[in-house]
C-alpha atoms as a PDB file:
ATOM      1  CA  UNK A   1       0.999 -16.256   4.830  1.00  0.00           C
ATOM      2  CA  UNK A   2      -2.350 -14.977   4.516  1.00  0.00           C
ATOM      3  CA  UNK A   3      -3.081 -14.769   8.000  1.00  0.00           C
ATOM      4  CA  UNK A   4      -5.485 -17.556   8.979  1.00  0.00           C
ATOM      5  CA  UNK A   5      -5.163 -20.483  11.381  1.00  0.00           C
ATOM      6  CA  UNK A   6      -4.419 -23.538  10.751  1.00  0.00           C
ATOM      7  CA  UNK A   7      -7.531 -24.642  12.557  1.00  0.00           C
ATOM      8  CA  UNK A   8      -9.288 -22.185  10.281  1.00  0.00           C
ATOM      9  CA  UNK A   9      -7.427 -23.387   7.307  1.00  0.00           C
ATOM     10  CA  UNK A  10      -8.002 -27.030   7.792  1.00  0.00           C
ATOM     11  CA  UNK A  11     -11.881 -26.602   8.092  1.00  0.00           C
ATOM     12  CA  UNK A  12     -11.459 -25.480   4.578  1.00  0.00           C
ATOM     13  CA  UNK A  13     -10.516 -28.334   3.379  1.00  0.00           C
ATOM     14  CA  UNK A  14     -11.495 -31.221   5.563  1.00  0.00           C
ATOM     15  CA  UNK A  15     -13.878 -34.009   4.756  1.00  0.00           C
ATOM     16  CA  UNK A  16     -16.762 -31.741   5.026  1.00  0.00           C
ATOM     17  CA  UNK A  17     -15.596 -28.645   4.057  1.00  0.00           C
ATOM     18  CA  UNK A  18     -16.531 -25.044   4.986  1.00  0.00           C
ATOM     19  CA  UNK A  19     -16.178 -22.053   3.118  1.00  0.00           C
ATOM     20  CA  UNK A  20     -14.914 -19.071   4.515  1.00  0.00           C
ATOM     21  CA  UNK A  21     -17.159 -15.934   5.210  1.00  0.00           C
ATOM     22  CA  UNK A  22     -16.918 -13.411   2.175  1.00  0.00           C
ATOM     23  CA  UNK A  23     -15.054 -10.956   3.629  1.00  0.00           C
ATOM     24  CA  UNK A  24     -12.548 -13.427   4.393  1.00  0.00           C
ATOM     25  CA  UNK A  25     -12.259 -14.666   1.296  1.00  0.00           C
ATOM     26  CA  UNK A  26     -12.075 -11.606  -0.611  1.00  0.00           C
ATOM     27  CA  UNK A  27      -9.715 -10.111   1.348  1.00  0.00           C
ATOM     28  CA  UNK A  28      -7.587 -12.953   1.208  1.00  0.00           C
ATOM     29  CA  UNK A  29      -7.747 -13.553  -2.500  1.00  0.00           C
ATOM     30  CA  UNK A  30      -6.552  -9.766  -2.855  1.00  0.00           C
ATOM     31  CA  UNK A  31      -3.953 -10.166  -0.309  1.00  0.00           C
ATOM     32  CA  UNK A  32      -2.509 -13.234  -2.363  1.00  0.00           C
ATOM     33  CA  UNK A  33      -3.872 -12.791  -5.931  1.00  0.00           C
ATOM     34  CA  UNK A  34      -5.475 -15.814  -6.151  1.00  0.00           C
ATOM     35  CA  UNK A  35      -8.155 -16.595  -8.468  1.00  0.00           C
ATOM     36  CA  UNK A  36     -11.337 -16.808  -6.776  1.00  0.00           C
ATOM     37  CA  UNK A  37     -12.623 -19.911  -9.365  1.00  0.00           C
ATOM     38  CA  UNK A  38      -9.333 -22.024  -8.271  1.00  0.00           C
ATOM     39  CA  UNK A  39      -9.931 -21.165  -4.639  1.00  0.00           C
ATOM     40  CA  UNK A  40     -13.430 -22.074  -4.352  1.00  0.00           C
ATOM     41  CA  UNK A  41     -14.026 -24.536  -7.403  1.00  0.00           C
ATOM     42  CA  UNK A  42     -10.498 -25.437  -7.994  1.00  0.00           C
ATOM     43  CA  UNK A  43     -10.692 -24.268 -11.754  1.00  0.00           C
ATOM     44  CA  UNK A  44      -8.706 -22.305 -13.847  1.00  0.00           C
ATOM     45  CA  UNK A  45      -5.062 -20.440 -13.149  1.00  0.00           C
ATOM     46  CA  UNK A  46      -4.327 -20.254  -9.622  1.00  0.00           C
ATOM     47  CA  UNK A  47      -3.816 -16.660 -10.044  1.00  0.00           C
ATOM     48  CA  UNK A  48      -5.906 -14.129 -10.618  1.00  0.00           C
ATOM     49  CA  UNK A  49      -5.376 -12.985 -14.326  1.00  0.00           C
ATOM     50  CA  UNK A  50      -6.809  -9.155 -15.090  1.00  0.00           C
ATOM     51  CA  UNK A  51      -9.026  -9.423 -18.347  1.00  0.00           C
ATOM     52  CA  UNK A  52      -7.208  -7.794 -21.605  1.00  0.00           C
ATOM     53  CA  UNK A  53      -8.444  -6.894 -24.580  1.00  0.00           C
ATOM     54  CA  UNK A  54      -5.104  -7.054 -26.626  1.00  0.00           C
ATOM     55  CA  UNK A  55      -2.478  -9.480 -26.756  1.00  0.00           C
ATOM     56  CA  UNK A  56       0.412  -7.504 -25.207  1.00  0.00           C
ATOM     57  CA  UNK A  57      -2.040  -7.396 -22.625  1.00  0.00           C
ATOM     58  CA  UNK A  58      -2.845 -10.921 -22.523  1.00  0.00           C
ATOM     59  CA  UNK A  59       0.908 -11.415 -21.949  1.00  0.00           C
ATOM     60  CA  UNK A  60       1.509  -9.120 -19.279  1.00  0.00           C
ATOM     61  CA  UNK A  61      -1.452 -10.090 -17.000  1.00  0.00           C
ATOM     62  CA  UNK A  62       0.300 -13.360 -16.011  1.00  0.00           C
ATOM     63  CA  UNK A  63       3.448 -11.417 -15.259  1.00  0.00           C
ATOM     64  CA  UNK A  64       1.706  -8.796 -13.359  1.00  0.00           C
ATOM     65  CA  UNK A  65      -0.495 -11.389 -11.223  1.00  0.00           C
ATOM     66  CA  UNK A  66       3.156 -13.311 -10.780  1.00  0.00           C
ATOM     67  CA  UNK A  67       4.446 -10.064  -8.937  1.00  0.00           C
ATOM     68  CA  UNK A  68       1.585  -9.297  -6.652  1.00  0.00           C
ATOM     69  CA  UNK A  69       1.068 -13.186  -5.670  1.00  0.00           C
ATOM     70  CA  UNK A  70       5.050 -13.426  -4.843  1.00  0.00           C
ATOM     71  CA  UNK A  71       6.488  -9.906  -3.918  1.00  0.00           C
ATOM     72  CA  UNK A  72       6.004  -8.606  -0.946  1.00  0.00           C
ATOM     73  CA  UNK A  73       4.145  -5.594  -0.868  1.00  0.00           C
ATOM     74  CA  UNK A  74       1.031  -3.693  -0.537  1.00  0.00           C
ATOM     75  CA  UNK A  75      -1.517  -3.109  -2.952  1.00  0.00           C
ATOM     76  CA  UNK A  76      -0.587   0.703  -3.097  1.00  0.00           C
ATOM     77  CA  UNK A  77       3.459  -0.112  -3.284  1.00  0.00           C
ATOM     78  CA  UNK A  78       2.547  -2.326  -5.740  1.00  0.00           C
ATOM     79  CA  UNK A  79       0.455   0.015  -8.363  1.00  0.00           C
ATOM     80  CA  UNK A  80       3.328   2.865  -7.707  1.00  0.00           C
ATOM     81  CA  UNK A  81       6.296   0.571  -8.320  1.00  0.00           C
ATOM     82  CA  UNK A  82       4.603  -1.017 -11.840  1.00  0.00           C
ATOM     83  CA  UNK A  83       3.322   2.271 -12.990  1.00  0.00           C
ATOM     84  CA  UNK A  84       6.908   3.579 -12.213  1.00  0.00           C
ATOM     85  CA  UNK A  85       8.179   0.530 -14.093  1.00  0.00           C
ATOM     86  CA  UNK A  86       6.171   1.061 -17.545  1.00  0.00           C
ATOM     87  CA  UNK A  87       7.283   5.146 -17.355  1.00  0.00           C
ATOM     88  CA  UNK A  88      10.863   4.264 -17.256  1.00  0.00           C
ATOM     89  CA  UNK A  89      12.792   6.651 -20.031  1.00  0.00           C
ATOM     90  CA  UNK A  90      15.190   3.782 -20.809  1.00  0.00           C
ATOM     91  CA  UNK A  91      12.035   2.367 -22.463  1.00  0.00           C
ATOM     92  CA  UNK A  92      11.557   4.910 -24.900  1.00  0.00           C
ATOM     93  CA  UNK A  93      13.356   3.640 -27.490  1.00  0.00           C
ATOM     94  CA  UNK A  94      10.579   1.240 -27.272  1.00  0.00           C
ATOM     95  CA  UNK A  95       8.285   3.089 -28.764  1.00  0.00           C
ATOM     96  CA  UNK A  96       4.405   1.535 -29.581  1.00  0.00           C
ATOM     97  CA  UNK A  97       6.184  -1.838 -27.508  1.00  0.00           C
ATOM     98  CA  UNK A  98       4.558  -3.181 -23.557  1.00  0.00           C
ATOM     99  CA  UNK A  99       8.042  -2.542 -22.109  1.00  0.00           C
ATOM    100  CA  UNK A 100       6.740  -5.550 -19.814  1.00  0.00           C
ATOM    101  CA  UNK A 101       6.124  -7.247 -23.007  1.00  0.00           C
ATOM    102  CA  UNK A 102       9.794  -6.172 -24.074  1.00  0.00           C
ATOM    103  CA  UNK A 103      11.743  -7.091 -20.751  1.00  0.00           C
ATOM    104  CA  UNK A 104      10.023 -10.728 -20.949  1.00  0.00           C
ATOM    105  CA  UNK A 105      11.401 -11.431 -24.004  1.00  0.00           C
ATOM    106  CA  UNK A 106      14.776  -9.819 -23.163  1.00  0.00           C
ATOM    107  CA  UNK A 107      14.891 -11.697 -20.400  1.00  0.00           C
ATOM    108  CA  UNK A 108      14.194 -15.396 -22.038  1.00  0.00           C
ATOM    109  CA  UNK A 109      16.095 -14.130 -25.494  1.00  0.00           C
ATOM    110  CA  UNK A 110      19.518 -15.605 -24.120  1.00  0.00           C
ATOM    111  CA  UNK A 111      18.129 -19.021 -23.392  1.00  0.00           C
ATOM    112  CA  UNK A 112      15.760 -19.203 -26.799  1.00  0.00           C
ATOM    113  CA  UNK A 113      19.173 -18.431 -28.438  1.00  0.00           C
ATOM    114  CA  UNK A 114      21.392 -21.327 -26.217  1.00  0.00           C
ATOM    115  CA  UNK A 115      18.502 -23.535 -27.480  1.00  0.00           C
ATOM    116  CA  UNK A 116      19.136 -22.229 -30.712  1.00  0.00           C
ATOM    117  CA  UNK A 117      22.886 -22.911 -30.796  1.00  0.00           C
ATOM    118  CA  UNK A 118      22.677 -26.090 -29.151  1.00  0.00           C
ATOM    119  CA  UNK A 119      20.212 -27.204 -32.072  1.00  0.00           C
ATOM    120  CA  UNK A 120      22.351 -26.172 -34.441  1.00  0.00           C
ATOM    121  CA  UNK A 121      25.272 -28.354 -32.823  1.00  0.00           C
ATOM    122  CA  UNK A 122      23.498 -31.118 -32.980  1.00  0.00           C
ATOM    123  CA  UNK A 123      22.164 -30.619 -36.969  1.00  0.00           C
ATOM    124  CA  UNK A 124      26.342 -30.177 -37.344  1.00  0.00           C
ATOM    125  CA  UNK A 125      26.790 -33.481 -36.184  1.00  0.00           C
ATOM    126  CA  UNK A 126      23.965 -35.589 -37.227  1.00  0.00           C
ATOM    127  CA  UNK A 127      25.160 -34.200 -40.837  1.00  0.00           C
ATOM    128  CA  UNK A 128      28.760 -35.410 -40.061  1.00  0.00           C
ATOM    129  CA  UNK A 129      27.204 -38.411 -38.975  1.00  0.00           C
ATOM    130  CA  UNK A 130      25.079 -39.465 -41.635  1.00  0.00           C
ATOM    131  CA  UNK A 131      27.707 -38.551 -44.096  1.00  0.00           C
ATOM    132  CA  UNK A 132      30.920 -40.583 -42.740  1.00  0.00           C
ATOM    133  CA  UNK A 133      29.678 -43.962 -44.144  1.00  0.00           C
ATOM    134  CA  UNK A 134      28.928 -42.719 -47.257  1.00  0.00           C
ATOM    135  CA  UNK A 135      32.768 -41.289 -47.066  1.00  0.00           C
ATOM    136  CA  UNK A 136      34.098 -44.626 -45.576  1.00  0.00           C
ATOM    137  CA  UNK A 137      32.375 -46.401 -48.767  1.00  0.00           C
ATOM    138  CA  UNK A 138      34.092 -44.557 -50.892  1.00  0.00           C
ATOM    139  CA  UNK A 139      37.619 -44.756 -49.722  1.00  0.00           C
ATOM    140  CA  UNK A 140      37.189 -48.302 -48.599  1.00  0.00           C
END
């Protein structure tokens, strides 16, 4: 909840719509970490996204903008748990590596390879397939 009423709210958004006062709406969009262009213009990610200059960067924006828009906690417990998070010594044999970067791909890995194996199953069988009426030809 981001602590406005539903009267409030519904102005927003009715058939004449008002926008909110600034401070409202910045202190809102920080609360939530929503993108001020989808808020007001309806363009864009619905999260804010922090501008990065490098691609690890570029990948861990959407994750960090994920956690502040869903967990709940302040903007201060926030900063101290995620710099805790990229300190972590069981990351140092990741040496040069986002360890954010890292855990995302650790963390979809075992799916990507299911997909992988299942693929593979099904190459195995179209090959069976596609060969058995060549064999039934041949011994028929």
């Amino acid at each position: 909840s981001i602590g406005v009423g539903r009267t409030t709210a519904s102005s927003w958004v009715g058939t004449k719509p008002k926008l909110p006062d600034t401070a409202n709406l910045l202190k809102n969009a920080r609360k939530t970490n929503l993108s001020l262009d989808w808020l007001l213009l309806g363009v864009g990610p619905e999260l804010w996204l922090e501008a990065s200059d490098t691609s690890q960067a570029a990948l861990t924006a959407p994750i960090k903008a994920e956690l502040r828009q869903s967990e709940d906690a302040t903007s201060e417990e926030f900063d101290y748990a995620w710099k805790r998070l990229m300190m972590r010594s069981d990351f140092t044999n990741w040496e040069g590596e986002d360890p954010i970067v890292r855990l995302a791909v650790e963390g979809v890995r075992p799916r990507f390879q299911e997909e992988l194996r299942a693929l593979r199953t099904y190459r195995k069988f179209a090959d069976i397939m596609n060969t058995l009426p060549a064999q039934l030809d041949e011994t028929g």
